[in-house]
PDB file of N, CA and C in Angstrom:
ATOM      1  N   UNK A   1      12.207 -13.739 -18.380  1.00  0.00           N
ATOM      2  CA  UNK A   1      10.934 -13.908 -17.704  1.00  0.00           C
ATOM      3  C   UNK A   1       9.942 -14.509 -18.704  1.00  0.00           C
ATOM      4  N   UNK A   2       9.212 -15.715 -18.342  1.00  0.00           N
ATOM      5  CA  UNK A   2       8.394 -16.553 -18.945  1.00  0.00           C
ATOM      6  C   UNK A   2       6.921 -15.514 -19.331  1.00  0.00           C
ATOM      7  N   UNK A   3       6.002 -15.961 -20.200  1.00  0.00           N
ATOM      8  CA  UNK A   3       4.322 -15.334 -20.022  1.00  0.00           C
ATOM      9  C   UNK A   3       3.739 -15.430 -18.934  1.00  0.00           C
ATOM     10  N   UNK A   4       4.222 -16.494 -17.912  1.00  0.00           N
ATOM     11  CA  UNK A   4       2.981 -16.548 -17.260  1.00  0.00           C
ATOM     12  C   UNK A   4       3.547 -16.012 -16.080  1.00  0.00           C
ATOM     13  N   UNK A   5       4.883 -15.552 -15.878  1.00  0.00           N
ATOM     14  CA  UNK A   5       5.445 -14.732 -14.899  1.00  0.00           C
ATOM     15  C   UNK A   5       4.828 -13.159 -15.377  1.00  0.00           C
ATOM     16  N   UNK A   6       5.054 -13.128 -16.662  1.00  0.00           N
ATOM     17  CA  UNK A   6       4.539 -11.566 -16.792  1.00  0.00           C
ATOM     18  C   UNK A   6       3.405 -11.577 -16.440  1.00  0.00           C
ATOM     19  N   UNK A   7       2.314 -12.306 -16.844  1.00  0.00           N
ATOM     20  CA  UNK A   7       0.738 -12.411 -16.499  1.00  0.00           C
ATOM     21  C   UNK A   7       0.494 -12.153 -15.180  1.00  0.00           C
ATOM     22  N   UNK A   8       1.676 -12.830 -14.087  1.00  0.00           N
ATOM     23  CA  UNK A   8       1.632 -12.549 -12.771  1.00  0.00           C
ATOM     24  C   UNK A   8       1.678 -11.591 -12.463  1.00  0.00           C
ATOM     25  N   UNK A   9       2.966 -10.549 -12.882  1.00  0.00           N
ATOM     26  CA  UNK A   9       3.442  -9.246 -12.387  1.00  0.00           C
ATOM     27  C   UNK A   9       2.639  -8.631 -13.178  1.00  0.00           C
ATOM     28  N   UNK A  10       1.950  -8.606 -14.311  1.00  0.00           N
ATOM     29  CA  UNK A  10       0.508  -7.722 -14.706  1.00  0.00           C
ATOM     30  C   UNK A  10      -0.682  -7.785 -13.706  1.00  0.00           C
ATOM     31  N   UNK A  11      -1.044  -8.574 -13.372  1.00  0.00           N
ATOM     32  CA  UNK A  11      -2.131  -8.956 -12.507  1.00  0.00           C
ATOM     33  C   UNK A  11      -1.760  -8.143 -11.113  1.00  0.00           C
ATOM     34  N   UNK A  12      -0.790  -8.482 -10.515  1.00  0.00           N
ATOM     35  CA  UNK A  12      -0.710  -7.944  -9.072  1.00  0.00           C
ATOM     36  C   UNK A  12      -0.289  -6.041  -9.568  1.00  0.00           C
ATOM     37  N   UNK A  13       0.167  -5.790 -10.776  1.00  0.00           N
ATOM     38  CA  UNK A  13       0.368  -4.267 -10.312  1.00  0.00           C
ATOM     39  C   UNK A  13      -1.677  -3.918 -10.879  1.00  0.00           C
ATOM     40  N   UNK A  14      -2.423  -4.244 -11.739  1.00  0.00           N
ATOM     41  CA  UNK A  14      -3.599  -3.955 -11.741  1.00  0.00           C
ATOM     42  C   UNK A  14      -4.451  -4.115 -10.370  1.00  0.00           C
ATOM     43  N   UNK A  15      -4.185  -5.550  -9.507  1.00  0.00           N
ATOM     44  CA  UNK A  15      -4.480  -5.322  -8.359  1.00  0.00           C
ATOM     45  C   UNK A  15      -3.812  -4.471  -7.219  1.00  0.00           C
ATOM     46  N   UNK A  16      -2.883  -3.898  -7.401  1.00  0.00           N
ATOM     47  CA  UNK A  16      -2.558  -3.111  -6.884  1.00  0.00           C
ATOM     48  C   UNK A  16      -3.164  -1.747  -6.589  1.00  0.00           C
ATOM     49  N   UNK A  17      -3.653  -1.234  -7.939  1.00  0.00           N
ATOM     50  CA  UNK A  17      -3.783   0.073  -8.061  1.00  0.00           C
ATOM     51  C   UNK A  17      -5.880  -0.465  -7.812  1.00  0.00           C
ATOM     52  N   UNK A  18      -5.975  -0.691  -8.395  1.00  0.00           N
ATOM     53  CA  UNK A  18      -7.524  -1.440  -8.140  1.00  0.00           C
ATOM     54  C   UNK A  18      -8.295  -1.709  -6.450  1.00  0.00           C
ATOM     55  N   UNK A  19      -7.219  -1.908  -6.286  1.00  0.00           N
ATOM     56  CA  UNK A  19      -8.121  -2.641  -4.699  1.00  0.00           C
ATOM     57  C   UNK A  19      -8.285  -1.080  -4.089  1.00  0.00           C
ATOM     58  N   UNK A  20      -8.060  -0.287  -4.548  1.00  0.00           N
ATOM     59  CA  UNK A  20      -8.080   1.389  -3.494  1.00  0.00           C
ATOM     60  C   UNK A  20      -9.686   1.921  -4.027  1.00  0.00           C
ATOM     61  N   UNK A  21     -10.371   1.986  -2.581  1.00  0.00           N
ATOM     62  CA  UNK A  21     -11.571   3.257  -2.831  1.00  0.00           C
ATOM     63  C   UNK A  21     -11.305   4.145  -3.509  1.00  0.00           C
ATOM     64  N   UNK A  22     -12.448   4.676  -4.426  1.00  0.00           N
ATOM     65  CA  UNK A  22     -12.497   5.817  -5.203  1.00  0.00           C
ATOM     66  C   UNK A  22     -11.889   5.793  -6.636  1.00  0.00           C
ATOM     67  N   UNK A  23     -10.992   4.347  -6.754  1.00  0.00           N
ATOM     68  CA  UNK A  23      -9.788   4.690  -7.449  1.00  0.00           C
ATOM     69  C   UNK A  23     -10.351   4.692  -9.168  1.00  0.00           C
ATOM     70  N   UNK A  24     -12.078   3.603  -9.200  1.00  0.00           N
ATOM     71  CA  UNK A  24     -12.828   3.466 -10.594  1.00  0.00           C
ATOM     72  C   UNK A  24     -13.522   4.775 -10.646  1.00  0.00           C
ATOM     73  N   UNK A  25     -14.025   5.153  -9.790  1.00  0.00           N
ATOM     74  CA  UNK A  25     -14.805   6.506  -9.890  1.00  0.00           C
ATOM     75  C   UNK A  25     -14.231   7.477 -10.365  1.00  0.00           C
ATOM     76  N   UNK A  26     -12.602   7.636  -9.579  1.00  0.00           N
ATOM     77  CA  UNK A  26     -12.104   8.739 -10.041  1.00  0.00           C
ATOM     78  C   UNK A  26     -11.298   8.651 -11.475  1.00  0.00           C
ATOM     79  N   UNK A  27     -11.044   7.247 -12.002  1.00  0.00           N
ATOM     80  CA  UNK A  27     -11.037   7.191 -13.552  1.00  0.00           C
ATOM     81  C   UNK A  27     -12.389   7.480 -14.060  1.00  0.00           C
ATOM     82  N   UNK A  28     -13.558   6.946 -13.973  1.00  0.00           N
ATOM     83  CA  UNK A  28     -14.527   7.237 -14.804  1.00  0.00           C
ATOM     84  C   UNK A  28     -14.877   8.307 -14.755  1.00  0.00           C
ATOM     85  N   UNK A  29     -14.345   9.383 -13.828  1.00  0.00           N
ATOM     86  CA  UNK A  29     -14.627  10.523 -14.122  1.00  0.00           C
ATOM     87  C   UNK A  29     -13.699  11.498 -14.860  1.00  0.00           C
ATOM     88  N   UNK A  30     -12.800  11.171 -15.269  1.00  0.00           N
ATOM     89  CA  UNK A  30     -11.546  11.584 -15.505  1.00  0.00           C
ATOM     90  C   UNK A  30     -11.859  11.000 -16.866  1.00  0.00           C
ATOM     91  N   UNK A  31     -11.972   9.811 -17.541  1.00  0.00           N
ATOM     92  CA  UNK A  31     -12.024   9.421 -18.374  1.00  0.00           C
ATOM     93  C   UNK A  31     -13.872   9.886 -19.541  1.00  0.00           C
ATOM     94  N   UNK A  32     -14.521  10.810 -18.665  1.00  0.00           N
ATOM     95  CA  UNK A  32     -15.487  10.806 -19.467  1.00  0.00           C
ATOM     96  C   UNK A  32     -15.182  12.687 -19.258  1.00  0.00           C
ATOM     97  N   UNK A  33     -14.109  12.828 -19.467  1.00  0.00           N
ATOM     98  CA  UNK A  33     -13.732  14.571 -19.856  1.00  0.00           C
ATOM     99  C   UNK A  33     -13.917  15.215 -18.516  1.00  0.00           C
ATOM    100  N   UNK A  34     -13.871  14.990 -17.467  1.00  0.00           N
ATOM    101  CA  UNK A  34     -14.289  15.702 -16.085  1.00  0.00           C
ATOM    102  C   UNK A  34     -12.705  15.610 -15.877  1.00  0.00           C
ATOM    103  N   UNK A  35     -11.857  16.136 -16.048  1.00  0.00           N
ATOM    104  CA  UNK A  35     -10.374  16.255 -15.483  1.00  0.00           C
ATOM    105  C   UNK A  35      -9.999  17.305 -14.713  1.00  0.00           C
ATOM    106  N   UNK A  36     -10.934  18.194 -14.343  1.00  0.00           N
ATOM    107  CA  UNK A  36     -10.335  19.050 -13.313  1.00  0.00           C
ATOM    108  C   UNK A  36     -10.593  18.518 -11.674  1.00  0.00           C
ATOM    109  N   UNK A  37      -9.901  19.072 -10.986  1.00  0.00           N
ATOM    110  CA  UNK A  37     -10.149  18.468  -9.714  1.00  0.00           C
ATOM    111  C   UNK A  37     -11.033  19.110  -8.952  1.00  0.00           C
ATOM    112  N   UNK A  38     -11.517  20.569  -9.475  1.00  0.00           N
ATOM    113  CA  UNK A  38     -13.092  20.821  -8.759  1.00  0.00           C
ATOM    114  C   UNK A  38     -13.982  19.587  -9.278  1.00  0.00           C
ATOM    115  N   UNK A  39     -14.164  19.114 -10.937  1.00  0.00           N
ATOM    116  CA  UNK A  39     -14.894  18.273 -11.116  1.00  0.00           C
ATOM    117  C   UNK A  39     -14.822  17.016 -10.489  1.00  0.00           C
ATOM    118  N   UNK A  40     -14.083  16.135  -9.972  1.00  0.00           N
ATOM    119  CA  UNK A  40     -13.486  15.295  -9.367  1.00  0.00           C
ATOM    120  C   UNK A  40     -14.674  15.136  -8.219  1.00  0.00           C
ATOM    121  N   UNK A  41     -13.909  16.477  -7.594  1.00  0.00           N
ATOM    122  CA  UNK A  41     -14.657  16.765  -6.188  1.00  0.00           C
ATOM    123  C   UNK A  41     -15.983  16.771  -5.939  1.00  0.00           C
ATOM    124  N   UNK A  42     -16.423  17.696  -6.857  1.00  0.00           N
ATOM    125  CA  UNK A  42     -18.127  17.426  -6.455  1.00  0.00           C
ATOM    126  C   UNK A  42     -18.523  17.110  -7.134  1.00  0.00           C
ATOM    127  N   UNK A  43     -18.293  16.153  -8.099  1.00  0.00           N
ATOM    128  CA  UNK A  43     -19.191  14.498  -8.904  1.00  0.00           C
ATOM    129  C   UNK A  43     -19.062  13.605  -7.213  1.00  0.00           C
ATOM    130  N   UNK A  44     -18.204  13.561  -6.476  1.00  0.00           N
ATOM    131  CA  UNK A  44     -18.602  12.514  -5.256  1.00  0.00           C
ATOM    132  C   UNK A  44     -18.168  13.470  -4.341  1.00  0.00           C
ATOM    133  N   UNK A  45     -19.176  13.574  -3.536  1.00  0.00           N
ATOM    134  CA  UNK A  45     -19.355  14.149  -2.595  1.00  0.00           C
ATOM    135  C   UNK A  45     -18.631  13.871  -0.897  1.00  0.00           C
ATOM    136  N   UNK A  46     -18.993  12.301  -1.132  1.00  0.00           N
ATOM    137  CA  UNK A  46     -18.306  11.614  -0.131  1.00  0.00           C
ATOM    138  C   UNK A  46     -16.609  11.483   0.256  1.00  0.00           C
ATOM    139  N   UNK A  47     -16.207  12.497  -0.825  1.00  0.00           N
ATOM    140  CA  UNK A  47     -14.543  11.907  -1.487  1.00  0.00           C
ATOM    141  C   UNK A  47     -13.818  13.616  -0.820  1.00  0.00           C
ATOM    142  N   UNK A  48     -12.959  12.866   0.053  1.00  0.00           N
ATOM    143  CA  UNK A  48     -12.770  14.300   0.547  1.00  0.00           C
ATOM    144  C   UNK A  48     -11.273  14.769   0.084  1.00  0.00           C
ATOM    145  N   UNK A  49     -11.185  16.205  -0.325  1.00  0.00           N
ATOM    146  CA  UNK A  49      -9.298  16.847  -0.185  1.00  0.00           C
ATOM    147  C   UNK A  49      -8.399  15.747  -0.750  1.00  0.00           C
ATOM    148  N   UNK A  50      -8.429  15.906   1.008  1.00  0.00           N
ATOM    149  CA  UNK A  50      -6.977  14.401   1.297  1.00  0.00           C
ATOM    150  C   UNK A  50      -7.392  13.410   0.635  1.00  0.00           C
ATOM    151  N   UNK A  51      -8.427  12.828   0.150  1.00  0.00           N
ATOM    152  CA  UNK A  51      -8.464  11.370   0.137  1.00  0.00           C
ATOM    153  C   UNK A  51      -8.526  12.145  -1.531  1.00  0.00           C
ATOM    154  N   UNK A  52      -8.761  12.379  -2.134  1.00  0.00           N
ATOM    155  CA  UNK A  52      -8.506  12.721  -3.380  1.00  0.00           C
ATOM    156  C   UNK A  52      -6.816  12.726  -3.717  1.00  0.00           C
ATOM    157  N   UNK A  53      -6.802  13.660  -3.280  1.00  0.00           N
ATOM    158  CA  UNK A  53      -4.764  13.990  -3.396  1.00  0.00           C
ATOM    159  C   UNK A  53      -4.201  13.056  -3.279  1.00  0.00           C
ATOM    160  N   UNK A  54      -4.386  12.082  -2.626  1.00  0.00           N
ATOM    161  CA  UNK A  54      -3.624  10.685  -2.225  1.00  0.00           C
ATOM    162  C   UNK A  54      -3.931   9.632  -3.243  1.00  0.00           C
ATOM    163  N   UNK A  55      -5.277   9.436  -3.867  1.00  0.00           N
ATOM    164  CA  UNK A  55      -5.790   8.595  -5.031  1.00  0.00           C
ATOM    165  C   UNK A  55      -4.895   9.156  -5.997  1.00  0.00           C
ATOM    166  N   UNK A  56      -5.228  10.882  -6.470  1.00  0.00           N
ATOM    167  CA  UNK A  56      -4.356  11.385  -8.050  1.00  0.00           C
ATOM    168  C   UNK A  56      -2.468  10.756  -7.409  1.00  0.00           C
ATOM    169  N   UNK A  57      -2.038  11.099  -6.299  1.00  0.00           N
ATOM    170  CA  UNK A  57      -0.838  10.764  -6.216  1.00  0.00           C
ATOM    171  C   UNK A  57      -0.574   9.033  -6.335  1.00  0.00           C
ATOM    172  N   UNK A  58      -1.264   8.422  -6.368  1.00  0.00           N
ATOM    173  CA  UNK A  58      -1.051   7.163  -6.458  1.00  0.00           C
ATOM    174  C   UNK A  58      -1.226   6.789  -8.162  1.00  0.00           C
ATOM    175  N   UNK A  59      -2.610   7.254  -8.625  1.00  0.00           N
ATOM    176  CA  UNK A  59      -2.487   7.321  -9.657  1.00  0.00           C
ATOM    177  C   UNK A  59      -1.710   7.835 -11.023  1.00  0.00           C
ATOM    178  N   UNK A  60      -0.867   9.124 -10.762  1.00  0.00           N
ATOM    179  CA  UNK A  60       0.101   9.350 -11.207  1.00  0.00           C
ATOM    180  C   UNK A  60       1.772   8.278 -10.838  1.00  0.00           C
ATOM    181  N   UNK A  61       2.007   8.172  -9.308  1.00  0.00           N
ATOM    182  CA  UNK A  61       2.552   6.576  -9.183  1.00  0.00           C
ATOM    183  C   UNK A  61       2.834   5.633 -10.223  1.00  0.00           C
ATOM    184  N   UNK A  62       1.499   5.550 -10.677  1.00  0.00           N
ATOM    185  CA  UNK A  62       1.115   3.975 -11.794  1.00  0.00           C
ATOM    186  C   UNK A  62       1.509   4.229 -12.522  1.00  0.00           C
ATOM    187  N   UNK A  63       1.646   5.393 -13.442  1.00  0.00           N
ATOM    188  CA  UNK A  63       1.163   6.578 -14.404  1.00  0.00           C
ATOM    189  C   UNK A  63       0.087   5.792 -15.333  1.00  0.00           C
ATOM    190  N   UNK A  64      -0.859   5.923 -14.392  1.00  0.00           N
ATOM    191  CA  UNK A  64      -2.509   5.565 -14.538  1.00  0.00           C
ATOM    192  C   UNK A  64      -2.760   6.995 -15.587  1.00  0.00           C
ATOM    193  N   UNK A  65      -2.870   7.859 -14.614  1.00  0.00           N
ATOM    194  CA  UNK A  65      -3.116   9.423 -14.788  1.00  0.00           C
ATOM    195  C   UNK A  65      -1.230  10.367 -15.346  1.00  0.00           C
ATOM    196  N   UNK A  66      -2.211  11.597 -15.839  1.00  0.00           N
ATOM    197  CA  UNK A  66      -0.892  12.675 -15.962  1.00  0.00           C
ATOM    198  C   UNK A  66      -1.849  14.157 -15.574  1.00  0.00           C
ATOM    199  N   UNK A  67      -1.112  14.766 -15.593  1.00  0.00           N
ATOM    200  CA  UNK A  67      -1.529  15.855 -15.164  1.00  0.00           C
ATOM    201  C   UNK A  67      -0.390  16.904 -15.747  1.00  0.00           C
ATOM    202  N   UNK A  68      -1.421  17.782 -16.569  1.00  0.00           N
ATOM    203  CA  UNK A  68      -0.789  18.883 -17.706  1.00  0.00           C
ATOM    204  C   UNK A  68      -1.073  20.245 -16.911  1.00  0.00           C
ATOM    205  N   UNK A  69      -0.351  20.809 -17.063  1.00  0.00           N
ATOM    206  CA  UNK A  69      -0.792  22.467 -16.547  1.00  0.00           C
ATOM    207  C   UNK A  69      -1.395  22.635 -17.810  1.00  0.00           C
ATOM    208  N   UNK A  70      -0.935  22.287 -19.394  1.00  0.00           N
ATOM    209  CA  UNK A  70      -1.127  23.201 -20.141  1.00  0.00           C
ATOM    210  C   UNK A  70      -2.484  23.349 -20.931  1.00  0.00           C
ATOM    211  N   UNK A  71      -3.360  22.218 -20.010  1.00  0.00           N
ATOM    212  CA  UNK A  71      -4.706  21.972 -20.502  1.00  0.00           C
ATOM    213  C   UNK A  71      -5.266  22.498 -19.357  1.00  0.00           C
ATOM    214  N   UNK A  72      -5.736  23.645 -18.944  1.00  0.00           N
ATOM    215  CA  UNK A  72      -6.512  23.846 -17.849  1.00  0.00           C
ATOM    216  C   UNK A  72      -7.763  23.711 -17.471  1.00  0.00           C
ATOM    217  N   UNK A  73      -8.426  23.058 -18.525  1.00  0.00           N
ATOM    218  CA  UNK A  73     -10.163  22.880 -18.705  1.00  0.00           C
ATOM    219  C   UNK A  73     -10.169  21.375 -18.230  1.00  0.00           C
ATOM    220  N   UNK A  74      -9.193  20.736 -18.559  1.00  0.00           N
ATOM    221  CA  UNK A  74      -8.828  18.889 -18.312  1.00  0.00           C
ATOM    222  C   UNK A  74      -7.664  18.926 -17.985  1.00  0.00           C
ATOM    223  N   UNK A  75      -6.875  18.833 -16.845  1.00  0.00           N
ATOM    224  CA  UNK A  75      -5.638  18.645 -16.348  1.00  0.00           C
ATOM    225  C   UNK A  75      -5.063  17.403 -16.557  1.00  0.00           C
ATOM    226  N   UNK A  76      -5.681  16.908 -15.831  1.00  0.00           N
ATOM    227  CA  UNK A  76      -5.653  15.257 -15.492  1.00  0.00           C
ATOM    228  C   UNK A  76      -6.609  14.687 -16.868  1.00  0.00           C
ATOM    229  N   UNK A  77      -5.940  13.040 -17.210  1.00  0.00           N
ATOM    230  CA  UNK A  77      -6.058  12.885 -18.263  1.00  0.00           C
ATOM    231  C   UNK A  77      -5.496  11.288 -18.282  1.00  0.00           C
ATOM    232  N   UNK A  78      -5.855  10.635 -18.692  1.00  0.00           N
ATOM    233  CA  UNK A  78      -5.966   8.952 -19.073  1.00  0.00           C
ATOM    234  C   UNK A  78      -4.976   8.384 -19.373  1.00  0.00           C
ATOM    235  N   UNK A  79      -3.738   8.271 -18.821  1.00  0.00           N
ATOM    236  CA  UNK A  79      -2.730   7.685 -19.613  1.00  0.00           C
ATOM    237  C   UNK A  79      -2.778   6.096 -20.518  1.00  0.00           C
ATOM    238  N   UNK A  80      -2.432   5.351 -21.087  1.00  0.00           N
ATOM    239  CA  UNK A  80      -2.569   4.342 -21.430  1.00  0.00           C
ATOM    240  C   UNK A  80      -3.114   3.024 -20.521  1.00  0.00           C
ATOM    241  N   UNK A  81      -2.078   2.942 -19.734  1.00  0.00           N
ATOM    242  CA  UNK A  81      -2.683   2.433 -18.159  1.00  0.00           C
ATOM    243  C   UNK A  81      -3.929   2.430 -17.803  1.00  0.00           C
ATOM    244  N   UNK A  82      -3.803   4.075 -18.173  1.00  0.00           N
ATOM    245  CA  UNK A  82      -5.312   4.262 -17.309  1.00  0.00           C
ATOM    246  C   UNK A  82      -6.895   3.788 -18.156  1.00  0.00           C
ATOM    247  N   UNK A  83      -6.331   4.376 -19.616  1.00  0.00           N
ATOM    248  CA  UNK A  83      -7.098   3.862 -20.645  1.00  0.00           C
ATOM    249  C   UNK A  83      -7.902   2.370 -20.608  1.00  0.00           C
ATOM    250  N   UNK A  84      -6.649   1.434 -20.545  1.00  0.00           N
ATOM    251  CA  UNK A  84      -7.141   0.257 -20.305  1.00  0.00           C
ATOM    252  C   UNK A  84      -7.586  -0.361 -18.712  1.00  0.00           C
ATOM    253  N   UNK A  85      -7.467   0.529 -17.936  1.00  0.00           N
ATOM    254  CA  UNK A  85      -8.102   0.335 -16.894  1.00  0.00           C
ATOM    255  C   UNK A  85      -9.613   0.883 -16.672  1.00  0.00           C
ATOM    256  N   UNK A  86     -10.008   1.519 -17.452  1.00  0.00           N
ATOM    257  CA  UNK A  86     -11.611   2.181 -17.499  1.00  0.00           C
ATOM    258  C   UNK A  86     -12.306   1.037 -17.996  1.00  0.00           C
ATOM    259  N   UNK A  87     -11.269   0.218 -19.692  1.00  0.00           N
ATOM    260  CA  UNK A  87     -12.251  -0.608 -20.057  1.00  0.00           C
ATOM    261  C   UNK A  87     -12.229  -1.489 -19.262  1.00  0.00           C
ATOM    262  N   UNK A  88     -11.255  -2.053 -18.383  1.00  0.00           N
ATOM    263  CA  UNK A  88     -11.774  -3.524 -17.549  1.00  0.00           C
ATOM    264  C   UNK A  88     -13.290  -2.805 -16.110  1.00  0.00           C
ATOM    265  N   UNK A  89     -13.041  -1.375 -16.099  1.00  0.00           N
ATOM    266  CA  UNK A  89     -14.295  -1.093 -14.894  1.00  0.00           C
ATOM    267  C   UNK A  89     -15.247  -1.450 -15.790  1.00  0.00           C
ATOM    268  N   UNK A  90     -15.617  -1.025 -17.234  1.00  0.00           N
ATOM    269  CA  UNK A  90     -16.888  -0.749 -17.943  1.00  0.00           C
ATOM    270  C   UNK A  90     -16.774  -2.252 -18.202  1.00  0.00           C
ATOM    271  N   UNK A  91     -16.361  -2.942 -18.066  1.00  0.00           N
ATOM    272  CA  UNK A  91     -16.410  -4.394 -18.602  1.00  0.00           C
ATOM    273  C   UNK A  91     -16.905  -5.272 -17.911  1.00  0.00           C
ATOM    274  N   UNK A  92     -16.346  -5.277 -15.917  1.00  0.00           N
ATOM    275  CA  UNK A  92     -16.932  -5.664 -14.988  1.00  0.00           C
ATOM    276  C   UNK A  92     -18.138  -5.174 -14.658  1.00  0.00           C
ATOM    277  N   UNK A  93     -18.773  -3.768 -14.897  1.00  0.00           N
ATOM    278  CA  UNK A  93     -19.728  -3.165 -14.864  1.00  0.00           C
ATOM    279  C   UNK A  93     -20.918  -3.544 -15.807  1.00  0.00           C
ATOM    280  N   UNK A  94     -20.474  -4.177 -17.191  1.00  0.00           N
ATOM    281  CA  UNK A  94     -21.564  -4.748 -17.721  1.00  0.00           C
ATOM    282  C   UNK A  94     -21.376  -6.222 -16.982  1.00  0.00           C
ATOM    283  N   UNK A  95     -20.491  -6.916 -17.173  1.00  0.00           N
ATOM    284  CA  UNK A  95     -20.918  -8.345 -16.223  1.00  0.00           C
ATOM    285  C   UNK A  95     -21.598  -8.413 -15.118  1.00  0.00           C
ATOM    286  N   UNK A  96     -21.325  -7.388 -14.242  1.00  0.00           N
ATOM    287  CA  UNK A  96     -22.366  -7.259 -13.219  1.00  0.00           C
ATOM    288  C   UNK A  96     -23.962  -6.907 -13.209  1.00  0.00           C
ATOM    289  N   UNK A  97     -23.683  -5.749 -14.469  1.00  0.00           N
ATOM    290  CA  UNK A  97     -25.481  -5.889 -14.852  1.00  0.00           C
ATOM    291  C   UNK A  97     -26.368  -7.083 -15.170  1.00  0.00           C
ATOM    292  N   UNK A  98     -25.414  -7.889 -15.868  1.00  0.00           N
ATOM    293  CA  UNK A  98     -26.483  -9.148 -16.204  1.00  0.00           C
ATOM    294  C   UNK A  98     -27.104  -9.658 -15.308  1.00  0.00           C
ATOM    295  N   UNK A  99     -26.459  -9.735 -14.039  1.00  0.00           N
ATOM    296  CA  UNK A  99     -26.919 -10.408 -13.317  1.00  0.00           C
ATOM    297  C   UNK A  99     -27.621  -9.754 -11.955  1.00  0.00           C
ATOM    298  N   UNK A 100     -28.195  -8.784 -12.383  1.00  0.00           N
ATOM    299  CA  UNK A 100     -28.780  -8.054 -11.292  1.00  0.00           C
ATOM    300  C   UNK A 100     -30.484  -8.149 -10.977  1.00  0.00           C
TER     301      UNK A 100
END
């Protein structure tokens, strides 16, 4: 497989996991030490149960996310994936400020 085939199949699994509601929120919250899933929950209000459970299950999917029993203060937790997926939100998030 050539670079610019990988570049492809990089691109569509980031758009993959990307195009889902909730899915930056619930890294940036996860990624700024909020890893429990009460915290999850009521940092967005709008974000219900099910629609949570289905984001962490997708996100574990990616292995965006992991989820430790043996940390019970932060369960859930940033995998590499996920790591570099916070910086492309905080990255689009300053490009978008400029121009506001």
């Amino acid at each position: 497989m050539d670079n610019d085939q990988m570049k492809k199949i990089g691109f569509e699994r980031v758009q993959e996991v990307m195009k889902h509601r909730w899915v930056p929120e619930i890294l940036m919250c996860i990624g700024s030490g909020k890893g429990r899933y009460s915290e999850i929950l009521s940092k967005y209000p709008f974000l219900s149960k099910t629609e949570l459970n289905r984001k962490l299950a997708l996100l574990k999917k990616y292995r965006v996310i992991d989820k430790s029993d043996k940390h019970m203060h932060h369960p859930y937790r940033l995998m590499d994936f996920g790591e570099d997926l916070l910086k492309l939100i905080e990255f689009i998030g300053e490009v978008g400020s400029k121009y506001v």
